[in-house]
N, C-alpha and C. Protein backbone atom coordinates (compact mmCIF):
# COMPACT_ATOMS: atom_id res chain seq x y z
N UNK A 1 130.75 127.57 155.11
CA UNK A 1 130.46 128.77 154.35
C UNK A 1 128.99 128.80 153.98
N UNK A 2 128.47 129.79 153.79
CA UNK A 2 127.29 129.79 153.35
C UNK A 2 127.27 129.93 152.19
N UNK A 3 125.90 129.24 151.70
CA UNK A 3 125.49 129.05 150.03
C UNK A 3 124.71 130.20 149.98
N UNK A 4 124.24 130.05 148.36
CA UNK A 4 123.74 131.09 147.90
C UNK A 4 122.21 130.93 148.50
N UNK A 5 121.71 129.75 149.02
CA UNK A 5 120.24 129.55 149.42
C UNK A 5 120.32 129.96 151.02
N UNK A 6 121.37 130.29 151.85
CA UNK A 6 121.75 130.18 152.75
C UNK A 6 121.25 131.94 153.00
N UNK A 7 122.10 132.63 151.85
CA UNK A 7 121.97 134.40 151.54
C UNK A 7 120.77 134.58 151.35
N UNK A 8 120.22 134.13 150.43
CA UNK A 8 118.58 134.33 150.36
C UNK A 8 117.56 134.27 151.48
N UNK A 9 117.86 133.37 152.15
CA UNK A 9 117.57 132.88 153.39
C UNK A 9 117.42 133.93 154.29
N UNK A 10 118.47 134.09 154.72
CA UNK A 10 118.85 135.51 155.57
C UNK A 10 118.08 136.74 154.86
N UNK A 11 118.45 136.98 153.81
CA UNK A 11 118.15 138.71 153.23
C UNK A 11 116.59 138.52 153.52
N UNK A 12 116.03 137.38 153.31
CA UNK A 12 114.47 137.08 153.21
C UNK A 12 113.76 137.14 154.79
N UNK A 13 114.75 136.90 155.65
CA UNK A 13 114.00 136.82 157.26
C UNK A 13 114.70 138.03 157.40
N UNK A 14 115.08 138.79 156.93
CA UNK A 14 115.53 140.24 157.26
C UNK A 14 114.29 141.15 156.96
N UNK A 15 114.14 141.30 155.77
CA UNK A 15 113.18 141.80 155.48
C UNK A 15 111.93 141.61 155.88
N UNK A 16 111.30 140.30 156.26
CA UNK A 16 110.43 140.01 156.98
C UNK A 16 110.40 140.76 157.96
N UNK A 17 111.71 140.87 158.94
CA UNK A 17 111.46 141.72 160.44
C UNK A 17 111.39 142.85 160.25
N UNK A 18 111.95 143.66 159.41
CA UNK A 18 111.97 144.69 158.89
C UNK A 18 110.34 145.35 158.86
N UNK A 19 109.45 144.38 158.11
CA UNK A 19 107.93 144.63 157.55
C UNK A 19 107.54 144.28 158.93
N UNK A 20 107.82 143.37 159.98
CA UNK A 20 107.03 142.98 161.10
C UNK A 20 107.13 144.34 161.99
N UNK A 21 108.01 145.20 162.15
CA UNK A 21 108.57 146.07 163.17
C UNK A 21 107.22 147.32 162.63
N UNK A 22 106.93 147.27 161.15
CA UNK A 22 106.64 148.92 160.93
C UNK A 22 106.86 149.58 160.98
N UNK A 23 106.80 151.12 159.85
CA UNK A 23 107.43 152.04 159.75
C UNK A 23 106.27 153.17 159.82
N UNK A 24 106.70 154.38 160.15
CA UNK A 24 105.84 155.44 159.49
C UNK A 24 104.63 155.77 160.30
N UNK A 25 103.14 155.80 159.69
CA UNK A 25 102.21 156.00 160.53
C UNK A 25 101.49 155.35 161.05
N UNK A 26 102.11 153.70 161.07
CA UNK A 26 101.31 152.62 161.08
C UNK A 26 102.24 152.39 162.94
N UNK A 27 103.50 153.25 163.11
CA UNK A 27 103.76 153.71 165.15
C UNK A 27 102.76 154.43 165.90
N UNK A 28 102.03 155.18 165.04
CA UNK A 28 100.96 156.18 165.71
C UNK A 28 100.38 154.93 166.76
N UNK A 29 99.67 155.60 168.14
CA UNK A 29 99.50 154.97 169.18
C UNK A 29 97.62 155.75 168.52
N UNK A 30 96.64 154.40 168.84
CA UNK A 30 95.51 155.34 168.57
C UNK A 30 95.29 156.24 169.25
N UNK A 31 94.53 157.67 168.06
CA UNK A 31 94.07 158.83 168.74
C UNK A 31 95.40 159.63 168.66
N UNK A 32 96.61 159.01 168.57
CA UNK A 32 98.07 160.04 169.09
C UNK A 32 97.59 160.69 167.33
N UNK A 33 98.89 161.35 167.21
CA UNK A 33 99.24 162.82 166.73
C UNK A 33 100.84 162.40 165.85
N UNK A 34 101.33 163.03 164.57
CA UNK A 34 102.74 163.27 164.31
C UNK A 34 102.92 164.90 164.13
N UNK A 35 104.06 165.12 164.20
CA UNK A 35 104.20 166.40 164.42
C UNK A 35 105.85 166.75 163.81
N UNK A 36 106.02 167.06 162.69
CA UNK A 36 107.56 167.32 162.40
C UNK A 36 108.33 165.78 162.56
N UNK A 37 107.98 164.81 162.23
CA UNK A 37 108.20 163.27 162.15
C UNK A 37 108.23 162.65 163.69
N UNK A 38 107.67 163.53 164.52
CA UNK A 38 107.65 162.97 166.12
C UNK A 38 106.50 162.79 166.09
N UNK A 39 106.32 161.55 167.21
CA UNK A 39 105.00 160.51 167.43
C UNK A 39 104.22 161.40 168.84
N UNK A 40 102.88 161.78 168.94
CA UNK A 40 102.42 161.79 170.44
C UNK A 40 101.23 160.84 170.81
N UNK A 41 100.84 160.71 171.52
CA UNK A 41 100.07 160.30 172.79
C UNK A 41 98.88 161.53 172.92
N UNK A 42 97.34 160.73 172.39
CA UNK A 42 96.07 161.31 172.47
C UNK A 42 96.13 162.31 173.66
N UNK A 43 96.04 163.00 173.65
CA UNK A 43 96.01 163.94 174.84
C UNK A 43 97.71 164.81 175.81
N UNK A 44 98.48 164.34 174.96
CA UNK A 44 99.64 164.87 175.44
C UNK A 44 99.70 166.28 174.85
N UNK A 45 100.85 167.06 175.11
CA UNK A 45 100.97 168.48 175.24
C UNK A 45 102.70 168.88 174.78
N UNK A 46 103.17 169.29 174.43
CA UNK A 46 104.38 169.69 174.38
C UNK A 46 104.54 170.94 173.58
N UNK A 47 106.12 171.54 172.95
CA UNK A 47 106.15 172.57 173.20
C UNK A 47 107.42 172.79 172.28
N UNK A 48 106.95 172.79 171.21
CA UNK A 48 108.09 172.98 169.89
C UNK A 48 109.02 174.05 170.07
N UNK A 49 108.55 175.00 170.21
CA UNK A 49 109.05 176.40 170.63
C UNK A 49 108.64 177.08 172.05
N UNK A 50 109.53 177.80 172.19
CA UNK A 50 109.05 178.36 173.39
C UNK A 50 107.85 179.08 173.67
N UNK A 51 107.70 179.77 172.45
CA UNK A 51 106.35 180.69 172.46
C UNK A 51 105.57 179.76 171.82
N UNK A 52 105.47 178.75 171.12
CA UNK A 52 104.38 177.95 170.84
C UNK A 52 104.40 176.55 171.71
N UNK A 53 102.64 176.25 171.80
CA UNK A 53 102.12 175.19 172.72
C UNK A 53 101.21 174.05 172.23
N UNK A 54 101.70 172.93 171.60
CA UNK A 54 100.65 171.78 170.79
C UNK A 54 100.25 171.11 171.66
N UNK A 55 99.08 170.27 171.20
CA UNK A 55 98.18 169.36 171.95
C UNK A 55 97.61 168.66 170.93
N UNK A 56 97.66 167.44 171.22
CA UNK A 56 97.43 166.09 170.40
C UNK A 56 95.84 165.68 171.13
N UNK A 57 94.86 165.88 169.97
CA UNK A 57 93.48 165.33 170.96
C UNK A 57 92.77 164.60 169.50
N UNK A 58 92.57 163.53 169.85
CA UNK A 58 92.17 162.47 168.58
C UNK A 58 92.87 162.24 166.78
N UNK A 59 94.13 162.33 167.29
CA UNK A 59 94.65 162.42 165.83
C UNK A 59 94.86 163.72 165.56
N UNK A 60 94.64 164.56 166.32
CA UNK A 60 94.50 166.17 165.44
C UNK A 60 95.42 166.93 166.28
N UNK A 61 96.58 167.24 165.76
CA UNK A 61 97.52 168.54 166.50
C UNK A 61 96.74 169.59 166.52
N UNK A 62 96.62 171.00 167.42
CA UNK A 62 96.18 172.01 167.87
C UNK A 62 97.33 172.73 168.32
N UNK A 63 97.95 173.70 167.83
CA UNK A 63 98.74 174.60 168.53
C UNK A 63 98.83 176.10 168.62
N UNK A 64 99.19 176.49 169.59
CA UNK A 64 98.98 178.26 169.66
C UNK A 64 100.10 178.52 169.70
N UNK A 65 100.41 179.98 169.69
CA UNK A 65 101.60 180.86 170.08
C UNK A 65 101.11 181.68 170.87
N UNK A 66 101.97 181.56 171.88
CA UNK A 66 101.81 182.54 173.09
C UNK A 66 101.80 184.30 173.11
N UNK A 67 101.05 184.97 173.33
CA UNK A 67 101.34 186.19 173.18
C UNK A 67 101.27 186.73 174.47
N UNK A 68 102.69 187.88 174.49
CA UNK A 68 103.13 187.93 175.68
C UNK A 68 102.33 189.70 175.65
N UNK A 69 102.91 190.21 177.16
CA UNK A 69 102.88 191.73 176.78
C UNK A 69 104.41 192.35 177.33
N UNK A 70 104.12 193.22 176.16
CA UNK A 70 105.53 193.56 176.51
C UNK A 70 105.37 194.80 177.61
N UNK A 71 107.11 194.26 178.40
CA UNK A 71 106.84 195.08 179.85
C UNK A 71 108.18 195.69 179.35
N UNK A 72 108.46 197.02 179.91
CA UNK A 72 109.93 197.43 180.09
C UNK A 72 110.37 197.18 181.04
N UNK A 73 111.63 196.79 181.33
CA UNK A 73 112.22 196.61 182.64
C UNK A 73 112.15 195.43 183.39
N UNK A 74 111.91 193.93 181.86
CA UNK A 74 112.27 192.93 182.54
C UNK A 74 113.05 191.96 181.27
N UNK A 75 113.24 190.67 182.14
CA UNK A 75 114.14 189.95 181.54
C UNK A 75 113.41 188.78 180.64
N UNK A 76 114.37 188.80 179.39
CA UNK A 76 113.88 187.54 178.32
C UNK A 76 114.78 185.89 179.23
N UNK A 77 114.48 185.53 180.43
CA UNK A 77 115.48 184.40 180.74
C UNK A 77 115.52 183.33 179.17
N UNK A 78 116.59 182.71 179.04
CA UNK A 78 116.91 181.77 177.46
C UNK A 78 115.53 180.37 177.78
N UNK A 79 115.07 180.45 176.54
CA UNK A 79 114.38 179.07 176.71
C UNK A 79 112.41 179.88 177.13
N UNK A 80 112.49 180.86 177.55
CA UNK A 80 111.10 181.58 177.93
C UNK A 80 110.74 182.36 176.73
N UNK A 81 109.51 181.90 176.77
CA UNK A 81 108.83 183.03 175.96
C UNK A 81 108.73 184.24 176.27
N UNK A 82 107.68 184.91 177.39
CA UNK A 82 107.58 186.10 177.85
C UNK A 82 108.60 186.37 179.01
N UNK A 83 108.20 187.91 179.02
CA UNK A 83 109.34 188.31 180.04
C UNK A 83 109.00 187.78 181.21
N UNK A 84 109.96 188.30 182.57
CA UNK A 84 109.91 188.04 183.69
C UNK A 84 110.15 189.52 184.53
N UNK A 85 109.02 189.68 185.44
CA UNK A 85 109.80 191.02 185.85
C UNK A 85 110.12 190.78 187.10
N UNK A 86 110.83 191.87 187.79
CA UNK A 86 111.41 191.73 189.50
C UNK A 86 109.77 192.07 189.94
N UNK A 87 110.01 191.11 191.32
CA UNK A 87 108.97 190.87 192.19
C UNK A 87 109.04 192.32 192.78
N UNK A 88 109.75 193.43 192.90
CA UNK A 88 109.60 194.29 193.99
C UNK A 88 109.60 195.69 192.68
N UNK A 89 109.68 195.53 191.77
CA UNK A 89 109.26 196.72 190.87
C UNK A 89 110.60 197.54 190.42
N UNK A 90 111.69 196.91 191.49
CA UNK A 90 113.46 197.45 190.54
C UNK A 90 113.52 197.51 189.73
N UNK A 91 114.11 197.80 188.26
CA UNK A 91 114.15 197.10 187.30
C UNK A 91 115.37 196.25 187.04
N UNK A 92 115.71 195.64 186.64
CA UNK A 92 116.93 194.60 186.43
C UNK A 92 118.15 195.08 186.49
């Protein structure tokens, strides 16, 4: 059975790994970026929303929203920002 120096023991190299692993902003990769508690990579790109576009460049998020124009006579496909129209001028 284990003793009470045995528990201490343990809870104490627990916590140790715990502090060795790091938490928080001390995962940031240098130069990367957090963003809504997600980690990036200096120069990576991604894409919270469909109509908006971030970029991680020295620690500093940058993001736009896309502005589309609106066309009549085409389609919102799910997951796209702007429309899509038919290649031959039909409309949908």
């Amino acid at each position: 059975m284990f003793s009470f120096v045995d528990i201490q023991l343990a809870l104490l190299l627990s916590a140790a790994v715990l502090l060795a692993r790091g938490q928080g902003e001390d995962d940031v990769p240098p130069g990367g970026c957090t963003l809504d508690g997600k980690v990036y990579k200096d120069k990576s790109e991604w894409k919270p929303k469909p109509c908006r576009t971030c970029f991680c460049e020295g620690g500093s998020v940058m993001c736009n929203e896309v502005i589309c124009v609106v066309t009549p006579n085409c389609d919102y496909p799910k997951g796209e920002c702007c429309p899509i129209c038919p290649d031959d001028g039909t409309p949908p």
